[in-house]
PDB file of N, CA and C in Angstrom:
ATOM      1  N   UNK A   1      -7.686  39.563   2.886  1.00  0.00           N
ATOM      2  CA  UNK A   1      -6.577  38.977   3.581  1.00  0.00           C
ATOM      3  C   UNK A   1      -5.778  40.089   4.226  1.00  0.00           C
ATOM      4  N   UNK A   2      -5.615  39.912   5.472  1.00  0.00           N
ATOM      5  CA  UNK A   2      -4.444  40.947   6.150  1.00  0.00           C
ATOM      6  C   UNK A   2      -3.335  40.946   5.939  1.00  0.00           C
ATOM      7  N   UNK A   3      -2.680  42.005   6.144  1.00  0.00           N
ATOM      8  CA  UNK A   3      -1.365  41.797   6.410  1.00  0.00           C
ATOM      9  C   UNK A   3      -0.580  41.898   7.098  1.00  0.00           C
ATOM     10  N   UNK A   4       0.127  41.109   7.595  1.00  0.00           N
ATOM     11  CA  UNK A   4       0.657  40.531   8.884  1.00  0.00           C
ATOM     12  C   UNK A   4       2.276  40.930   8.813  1.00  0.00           C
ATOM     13  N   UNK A   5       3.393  41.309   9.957  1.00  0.00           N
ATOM     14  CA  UNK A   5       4.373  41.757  10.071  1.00  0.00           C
ATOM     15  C   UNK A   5       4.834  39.868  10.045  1.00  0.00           C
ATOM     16  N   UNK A   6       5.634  40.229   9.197  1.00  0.00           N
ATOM     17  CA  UNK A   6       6.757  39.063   9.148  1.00  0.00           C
ATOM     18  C   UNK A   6       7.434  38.517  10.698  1.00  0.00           C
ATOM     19  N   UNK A   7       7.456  37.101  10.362  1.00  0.00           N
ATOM     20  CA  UNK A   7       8.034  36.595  11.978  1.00  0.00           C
ATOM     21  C   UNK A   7       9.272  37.051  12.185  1.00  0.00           C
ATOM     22  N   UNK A   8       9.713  37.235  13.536  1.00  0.00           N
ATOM     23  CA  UNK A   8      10.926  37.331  13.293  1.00  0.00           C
ATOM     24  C   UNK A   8      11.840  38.183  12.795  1.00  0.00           C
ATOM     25  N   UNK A   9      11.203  39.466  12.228  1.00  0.00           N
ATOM     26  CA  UNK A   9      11.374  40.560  11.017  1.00  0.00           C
ATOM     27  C   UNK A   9      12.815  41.021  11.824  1.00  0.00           C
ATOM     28  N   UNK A  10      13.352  41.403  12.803  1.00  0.00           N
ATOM     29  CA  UNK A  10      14.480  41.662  13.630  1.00  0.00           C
ATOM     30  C   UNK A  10      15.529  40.424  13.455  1.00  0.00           C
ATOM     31  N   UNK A  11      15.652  39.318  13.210  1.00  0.00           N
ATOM     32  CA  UNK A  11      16.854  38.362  13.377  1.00  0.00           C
ATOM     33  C   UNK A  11      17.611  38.325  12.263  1.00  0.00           C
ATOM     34  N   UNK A  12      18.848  38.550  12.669  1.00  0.00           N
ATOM     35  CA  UNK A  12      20.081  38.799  11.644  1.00  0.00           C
ATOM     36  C   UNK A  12      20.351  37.432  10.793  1.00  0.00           C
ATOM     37  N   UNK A  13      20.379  36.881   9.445  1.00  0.00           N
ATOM     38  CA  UNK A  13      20.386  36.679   8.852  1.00  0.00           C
ATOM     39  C   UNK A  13      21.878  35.620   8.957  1.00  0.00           C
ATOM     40  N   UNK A  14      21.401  33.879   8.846  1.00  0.00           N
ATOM     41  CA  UNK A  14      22.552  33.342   8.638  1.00  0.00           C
ATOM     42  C   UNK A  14      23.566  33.573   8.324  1.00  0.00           C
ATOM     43  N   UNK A  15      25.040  32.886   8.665  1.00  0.00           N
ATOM     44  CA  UNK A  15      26.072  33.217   8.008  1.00  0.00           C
ATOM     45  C   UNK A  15      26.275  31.965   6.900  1.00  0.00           C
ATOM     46  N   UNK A  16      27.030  32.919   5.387  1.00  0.00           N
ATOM     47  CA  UNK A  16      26.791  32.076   4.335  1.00  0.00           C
ATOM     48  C   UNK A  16      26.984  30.841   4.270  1.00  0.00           C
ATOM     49  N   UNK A  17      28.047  30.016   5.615  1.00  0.00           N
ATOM     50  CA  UNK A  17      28.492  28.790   5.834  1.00  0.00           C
ATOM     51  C   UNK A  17      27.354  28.191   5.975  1.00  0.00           C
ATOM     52  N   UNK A  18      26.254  28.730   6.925  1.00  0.00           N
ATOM     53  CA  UNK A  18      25.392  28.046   7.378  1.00  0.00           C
ATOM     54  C   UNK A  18      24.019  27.719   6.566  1.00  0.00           C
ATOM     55  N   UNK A  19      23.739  29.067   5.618  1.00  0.00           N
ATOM     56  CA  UNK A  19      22.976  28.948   4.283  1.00  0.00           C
ATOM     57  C   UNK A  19      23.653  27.823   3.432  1.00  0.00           C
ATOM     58  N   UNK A  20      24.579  27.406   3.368  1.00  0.00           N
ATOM     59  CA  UNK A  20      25.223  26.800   1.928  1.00  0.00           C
ATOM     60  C   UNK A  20      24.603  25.287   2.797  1.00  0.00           C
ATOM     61  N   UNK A  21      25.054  25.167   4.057  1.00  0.00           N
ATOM     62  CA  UNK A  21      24.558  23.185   5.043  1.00  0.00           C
ATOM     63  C   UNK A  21      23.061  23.375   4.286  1.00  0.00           C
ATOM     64  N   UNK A  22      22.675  24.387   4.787  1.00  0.00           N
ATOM     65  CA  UNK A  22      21.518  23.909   4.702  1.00  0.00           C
ATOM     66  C   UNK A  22      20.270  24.137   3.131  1.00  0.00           C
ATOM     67  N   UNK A  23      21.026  24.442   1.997  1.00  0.00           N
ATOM     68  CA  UNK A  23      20.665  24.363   0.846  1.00  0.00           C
ATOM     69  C   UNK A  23      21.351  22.945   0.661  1.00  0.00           C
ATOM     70  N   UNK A  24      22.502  22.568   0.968  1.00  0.00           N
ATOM     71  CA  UNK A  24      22.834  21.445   0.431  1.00  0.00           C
ATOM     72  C   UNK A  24      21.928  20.399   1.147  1.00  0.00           C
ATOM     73  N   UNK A  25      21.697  20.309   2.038  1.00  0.00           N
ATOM     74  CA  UNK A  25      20.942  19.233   3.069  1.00  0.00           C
ATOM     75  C   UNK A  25      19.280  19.319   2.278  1.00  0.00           C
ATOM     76  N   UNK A  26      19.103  20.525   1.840  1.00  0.00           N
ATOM     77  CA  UNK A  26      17.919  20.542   1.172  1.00  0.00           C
ATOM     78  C   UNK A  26      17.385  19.900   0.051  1.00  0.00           C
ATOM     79  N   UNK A  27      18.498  20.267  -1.029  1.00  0.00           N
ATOM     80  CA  UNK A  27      18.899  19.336  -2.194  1.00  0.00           C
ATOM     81  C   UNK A  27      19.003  18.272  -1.972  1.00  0.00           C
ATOM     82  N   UNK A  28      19.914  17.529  -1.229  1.00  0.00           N
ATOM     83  CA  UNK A  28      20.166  16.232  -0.730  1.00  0.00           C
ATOM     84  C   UNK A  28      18.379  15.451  -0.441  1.00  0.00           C
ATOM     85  N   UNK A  29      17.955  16.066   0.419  1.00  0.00           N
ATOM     86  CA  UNK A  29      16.118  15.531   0.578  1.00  0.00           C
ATOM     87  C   UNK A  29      15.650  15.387  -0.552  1.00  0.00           C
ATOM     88  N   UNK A  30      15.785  16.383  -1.393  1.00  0.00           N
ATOM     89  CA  UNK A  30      15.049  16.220  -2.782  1.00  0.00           C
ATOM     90  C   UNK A  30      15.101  14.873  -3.342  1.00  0.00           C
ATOM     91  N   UNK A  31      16.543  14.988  -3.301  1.00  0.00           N
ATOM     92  CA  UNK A  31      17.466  13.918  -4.531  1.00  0.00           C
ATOM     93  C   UNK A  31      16.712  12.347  -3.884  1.00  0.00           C
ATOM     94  N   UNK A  32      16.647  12.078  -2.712  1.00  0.00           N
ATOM     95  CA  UNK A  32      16.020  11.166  -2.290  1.00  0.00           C
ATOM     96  C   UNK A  32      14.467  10.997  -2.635  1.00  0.00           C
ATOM     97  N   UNK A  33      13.676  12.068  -2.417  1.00  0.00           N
ATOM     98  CA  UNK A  33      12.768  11.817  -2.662  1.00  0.00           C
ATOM     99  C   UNK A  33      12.218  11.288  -3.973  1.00  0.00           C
ATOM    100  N   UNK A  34      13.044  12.211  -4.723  1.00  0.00           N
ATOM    101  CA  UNK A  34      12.613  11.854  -6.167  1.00  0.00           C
ATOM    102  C   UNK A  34      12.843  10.665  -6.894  1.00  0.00           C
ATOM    103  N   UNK A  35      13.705   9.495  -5.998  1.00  0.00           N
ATOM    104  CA  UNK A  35      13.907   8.118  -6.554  1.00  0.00           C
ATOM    105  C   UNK A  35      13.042   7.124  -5.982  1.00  0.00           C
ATOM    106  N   UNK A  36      12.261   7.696  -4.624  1.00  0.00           N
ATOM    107  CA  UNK A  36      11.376   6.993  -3.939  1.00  0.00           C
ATOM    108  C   UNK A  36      10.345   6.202  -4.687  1.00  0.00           C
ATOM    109  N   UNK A  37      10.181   4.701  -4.551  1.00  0.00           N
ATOM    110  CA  UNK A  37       9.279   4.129  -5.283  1.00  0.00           C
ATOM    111  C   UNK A  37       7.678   5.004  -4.907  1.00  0.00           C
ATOM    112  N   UNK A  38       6.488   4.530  -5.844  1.00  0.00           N
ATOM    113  CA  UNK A  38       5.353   5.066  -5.396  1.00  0.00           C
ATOM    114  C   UNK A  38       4.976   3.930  -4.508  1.00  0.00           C
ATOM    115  N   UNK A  39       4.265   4.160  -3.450  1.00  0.00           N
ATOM    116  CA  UNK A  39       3.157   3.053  -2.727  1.00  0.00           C
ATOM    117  C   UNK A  39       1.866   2.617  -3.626  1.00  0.00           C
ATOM    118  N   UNK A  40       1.576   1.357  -3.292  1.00  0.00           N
ATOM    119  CA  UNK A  40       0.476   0.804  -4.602  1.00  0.00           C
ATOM    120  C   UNK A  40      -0.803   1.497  -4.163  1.00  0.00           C
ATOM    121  N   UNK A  41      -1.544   2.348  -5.167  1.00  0.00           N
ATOM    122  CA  UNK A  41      -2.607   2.687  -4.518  1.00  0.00           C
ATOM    123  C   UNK A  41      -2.389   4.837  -4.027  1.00  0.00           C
ATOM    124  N   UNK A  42      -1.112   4.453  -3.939  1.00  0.00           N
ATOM    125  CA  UNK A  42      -0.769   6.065  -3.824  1.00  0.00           C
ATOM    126  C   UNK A  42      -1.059   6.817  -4.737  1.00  0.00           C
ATOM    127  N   UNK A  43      -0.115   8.277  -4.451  1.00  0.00           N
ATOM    128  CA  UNK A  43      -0.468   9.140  -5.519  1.00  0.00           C
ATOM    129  C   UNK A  43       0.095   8.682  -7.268  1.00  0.00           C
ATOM    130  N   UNK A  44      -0.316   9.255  -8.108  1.00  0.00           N
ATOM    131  CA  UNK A  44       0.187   9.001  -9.285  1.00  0.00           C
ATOM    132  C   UNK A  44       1.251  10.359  -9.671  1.00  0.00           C
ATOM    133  N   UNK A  45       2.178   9.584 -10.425  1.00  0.00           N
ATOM    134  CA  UNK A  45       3.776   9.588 -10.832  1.00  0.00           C
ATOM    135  C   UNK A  45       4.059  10.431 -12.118  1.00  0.00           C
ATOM    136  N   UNK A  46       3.671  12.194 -12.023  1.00  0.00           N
ATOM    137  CA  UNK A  46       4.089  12.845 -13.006  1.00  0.00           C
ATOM    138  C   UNK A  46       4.716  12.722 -14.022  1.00  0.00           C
ATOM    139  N   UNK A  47       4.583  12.684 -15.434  1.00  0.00           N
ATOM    140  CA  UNK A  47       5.525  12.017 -16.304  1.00  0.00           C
ATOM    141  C   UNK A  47       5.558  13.170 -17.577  1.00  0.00           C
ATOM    142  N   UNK A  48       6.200  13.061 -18.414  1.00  0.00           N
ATOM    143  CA  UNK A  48       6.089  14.274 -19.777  1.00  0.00           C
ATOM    144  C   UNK A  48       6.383  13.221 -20.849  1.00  0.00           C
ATOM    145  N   UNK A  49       4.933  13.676 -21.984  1.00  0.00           N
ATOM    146  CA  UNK A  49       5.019  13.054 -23.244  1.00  0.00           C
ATOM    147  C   UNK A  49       5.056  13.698 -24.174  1.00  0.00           C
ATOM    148  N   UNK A  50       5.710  13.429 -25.213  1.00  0.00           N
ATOM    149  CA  UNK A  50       5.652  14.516 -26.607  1.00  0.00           C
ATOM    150  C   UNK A  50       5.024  14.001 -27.395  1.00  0.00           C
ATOM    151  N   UNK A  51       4.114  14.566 -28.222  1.00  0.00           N
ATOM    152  CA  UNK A  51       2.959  13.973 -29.142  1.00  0.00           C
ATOM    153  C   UNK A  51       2.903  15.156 -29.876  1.00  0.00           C
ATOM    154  N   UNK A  52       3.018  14.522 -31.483  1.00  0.00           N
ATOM    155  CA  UNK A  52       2.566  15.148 -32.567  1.00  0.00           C
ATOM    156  C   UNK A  52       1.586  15.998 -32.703  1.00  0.00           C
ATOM    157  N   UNK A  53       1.740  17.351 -33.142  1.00  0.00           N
ATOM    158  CA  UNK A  53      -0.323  18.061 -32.828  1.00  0.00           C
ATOM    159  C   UNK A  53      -1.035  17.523 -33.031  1.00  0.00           C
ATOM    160  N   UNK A  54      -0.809  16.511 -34.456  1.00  0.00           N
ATOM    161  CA  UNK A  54      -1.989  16.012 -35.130  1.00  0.00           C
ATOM    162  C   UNK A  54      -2.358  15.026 -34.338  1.00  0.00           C
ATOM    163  N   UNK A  55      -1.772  13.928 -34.081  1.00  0.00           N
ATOM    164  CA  UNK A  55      -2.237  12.839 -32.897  1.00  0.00           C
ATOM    165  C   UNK A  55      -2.464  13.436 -31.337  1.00  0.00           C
ATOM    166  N   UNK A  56      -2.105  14.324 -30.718  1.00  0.00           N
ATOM    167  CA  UNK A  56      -3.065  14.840 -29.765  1.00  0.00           C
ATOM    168  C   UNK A  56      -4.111  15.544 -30.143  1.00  0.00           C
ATOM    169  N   UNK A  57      -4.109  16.154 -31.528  1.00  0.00           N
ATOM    170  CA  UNK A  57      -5.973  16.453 -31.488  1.00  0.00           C
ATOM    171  C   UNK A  57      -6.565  15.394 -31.476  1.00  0.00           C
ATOM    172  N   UNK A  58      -6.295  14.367 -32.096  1.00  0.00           N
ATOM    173  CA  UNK A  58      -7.497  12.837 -32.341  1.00  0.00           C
ATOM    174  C   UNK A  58      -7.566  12.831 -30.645  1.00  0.00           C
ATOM    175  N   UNK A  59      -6.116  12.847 -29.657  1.00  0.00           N
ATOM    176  CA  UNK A  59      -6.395  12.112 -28.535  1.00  0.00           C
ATOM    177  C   UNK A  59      -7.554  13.200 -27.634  1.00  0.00           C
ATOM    178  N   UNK A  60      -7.554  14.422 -27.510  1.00  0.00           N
ATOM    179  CA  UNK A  60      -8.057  15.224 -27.220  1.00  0.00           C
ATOM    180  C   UNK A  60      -9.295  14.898 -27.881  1.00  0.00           C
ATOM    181  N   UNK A  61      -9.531  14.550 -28.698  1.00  0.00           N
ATOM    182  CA  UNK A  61     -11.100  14.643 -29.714  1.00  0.00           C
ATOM    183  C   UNK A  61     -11.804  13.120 -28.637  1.00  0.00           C
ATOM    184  N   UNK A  62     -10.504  12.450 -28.442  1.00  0.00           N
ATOM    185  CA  UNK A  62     -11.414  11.053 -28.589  1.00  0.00           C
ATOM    186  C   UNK A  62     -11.628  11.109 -26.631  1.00  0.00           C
ATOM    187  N   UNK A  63     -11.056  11.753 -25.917  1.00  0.00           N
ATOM    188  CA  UNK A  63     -11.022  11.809 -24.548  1.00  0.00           C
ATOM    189  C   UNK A  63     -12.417  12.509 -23.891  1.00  0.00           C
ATOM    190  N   UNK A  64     -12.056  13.666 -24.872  1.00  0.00           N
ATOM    191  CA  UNK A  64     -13.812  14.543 -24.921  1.00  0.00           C
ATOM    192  C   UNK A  64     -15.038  13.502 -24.994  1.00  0.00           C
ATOM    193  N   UNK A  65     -14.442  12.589 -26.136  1.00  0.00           N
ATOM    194  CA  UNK A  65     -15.923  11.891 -26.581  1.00  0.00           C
ATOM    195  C   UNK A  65     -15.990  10.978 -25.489  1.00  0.00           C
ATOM    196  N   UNK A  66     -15.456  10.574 -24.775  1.00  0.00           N
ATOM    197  CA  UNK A  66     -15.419   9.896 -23.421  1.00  0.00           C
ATOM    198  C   UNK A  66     -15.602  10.556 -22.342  1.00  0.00           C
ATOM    199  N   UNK A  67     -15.900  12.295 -22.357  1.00  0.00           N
ATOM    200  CA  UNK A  67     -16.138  12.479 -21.347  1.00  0.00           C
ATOM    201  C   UNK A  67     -14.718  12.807 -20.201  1.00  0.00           C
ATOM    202  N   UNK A  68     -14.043  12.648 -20.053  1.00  0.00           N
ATOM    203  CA  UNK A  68     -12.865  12.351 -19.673  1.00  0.00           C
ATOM    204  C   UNK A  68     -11.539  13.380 -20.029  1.00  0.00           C
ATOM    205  N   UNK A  69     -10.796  13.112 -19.041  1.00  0.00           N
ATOM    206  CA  UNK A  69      -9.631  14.264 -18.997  1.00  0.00           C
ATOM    207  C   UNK A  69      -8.177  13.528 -20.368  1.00  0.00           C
ATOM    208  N   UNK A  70      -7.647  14.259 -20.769  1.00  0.00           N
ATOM    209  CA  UNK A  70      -6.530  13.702 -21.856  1.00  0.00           C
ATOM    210  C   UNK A  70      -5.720  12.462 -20.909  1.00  0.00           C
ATOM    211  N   UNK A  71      -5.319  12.993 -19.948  1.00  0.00           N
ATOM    212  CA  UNK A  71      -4.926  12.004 -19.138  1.00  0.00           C
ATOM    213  C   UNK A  71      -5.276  10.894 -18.592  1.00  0.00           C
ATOM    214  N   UNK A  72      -6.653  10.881 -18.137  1.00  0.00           N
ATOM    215  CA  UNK A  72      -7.217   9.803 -17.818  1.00  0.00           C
ATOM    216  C   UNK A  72      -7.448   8.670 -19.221  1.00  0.00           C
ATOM    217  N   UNK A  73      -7.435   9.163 -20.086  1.00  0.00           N
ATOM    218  CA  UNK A  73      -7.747   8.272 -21.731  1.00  0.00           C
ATOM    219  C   UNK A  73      -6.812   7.476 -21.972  1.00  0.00           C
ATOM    220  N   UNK A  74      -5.519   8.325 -21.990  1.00  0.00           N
ATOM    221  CA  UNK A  74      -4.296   7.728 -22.204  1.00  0.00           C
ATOM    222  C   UNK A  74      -3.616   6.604 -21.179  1.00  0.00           C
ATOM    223  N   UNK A  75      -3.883   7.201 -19.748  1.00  0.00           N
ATOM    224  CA  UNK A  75      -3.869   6.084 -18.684  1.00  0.00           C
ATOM    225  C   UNK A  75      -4.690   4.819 -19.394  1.00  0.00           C
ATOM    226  N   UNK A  76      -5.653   5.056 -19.662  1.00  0.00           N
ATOM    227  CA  UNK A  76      -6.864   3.802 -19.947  1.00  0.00           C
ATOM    228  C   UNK A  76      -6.504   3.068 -21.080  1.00  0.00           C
ATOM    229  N   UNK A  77      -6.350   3.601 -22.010  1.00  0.00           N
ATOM    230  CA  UNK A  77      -5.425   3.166 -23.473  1.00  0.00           C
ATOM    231  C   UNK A  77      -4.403   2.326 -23.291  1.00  0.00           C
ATOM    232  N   UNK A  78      -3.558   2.899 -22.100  1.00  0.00           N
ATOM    233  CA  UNK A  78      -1.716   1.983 -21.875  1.00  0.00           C
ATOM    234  C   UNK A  78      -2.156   0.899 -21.399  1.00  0.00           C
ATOM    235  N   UNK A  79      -3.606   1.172 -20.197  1.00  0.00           N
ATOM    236  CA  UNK A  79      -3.695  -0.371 -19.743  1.00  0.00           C
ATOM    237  C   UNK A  79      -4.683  -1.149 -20.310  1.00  0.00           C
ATOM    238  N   UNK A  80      -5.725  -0.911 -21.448  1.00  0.00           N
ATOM    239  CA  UNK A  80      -5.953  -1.709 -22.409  1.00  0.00           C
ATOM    240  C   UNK A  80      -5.047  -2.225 -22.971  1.00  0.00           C
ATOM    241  N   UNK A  81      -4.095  -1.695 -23.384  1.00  0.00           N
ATOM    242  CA  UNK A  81      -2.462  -1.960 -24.169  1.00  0.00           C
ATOM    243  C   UNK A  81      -1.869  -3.592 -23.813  1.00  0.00           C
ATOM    244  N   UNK A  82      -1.603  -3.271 -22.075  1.00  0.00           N
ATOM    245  CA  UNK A  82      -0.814  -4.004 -21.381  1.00  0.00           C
ATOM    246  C   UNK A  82      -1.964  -5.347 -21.294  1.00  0.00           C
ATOM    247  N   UNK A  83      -3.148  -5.079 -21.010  1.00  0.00           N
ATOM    248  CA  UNK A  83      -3.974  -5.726 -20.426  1.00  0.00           C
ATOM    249  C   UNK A  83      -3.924  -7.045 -21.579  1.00  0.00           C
ATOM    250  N   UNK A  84      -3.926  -6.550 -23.106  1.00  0.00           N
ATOM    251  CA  UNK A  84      -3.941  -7.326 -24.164  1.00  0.00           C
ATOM    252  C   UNK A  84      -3.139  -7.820 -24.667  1.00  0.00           C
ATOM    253  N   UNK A  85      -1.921  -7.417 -23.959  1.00  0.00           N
ATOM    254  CA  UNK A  85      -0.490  -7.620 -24.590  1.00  0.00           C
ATOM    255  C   UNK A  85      -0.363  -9.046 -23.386  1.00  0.00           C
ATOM    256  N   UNK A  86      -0.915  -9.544 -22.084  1.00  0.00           N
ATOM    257  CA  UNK A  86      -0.594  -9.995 -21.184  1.00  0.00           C
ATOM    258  C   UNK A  86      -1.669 -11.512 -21.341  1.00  0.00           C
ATOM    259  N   UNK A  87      -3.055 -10.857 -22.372  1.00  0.00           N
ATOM    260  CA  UNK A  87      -3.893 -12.455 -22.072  1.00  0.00           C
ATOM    261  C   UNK A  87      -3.368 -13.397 -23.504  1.00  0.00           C
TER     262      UNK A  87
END
């Protein structure tokens, strides 16, 4: 990979008024985005779970034996879950 002179390497550097619009305007995008529903069919919706060691080794043991990622098991598990909880 080369290395290339930075764009622009000569232009003097915002004034802090104008850094602060536009970190806040930045943040502001975020904050929206991150309440955005998903589209059906879209990407899937990062989440954090806490699990006991001992019950993520079984889940890890039993995901392997499926072939399959920890995540994908547990996806499959919630909607066996729901699926049975619903007939």
């Amino acid at each position: 990979m080369a290395i290339a002179r930075r764009p622009n390497g000569n232009r003097t550097p915002a004034p802090p008024a104008a850094q602060e619009r536009a970190a806040e305007a930045f943040i502001q995008g975020a904050a929206k985005a991150a309440v955005a529903e998903p589209e059906a069919g879209g990407r899937k919706t990062p989440i954090m779970l806490r699990f006991d060691a001992a019950l993520l080794r079984r889940v890890d043991s039993a995901a392997k034996r499926r072939g399959i990622s920890r995540s994908a098991w547990i996806a499959f598990k919630v909607s066996e879950a729901l699926d049975a909880e619903e007939a």
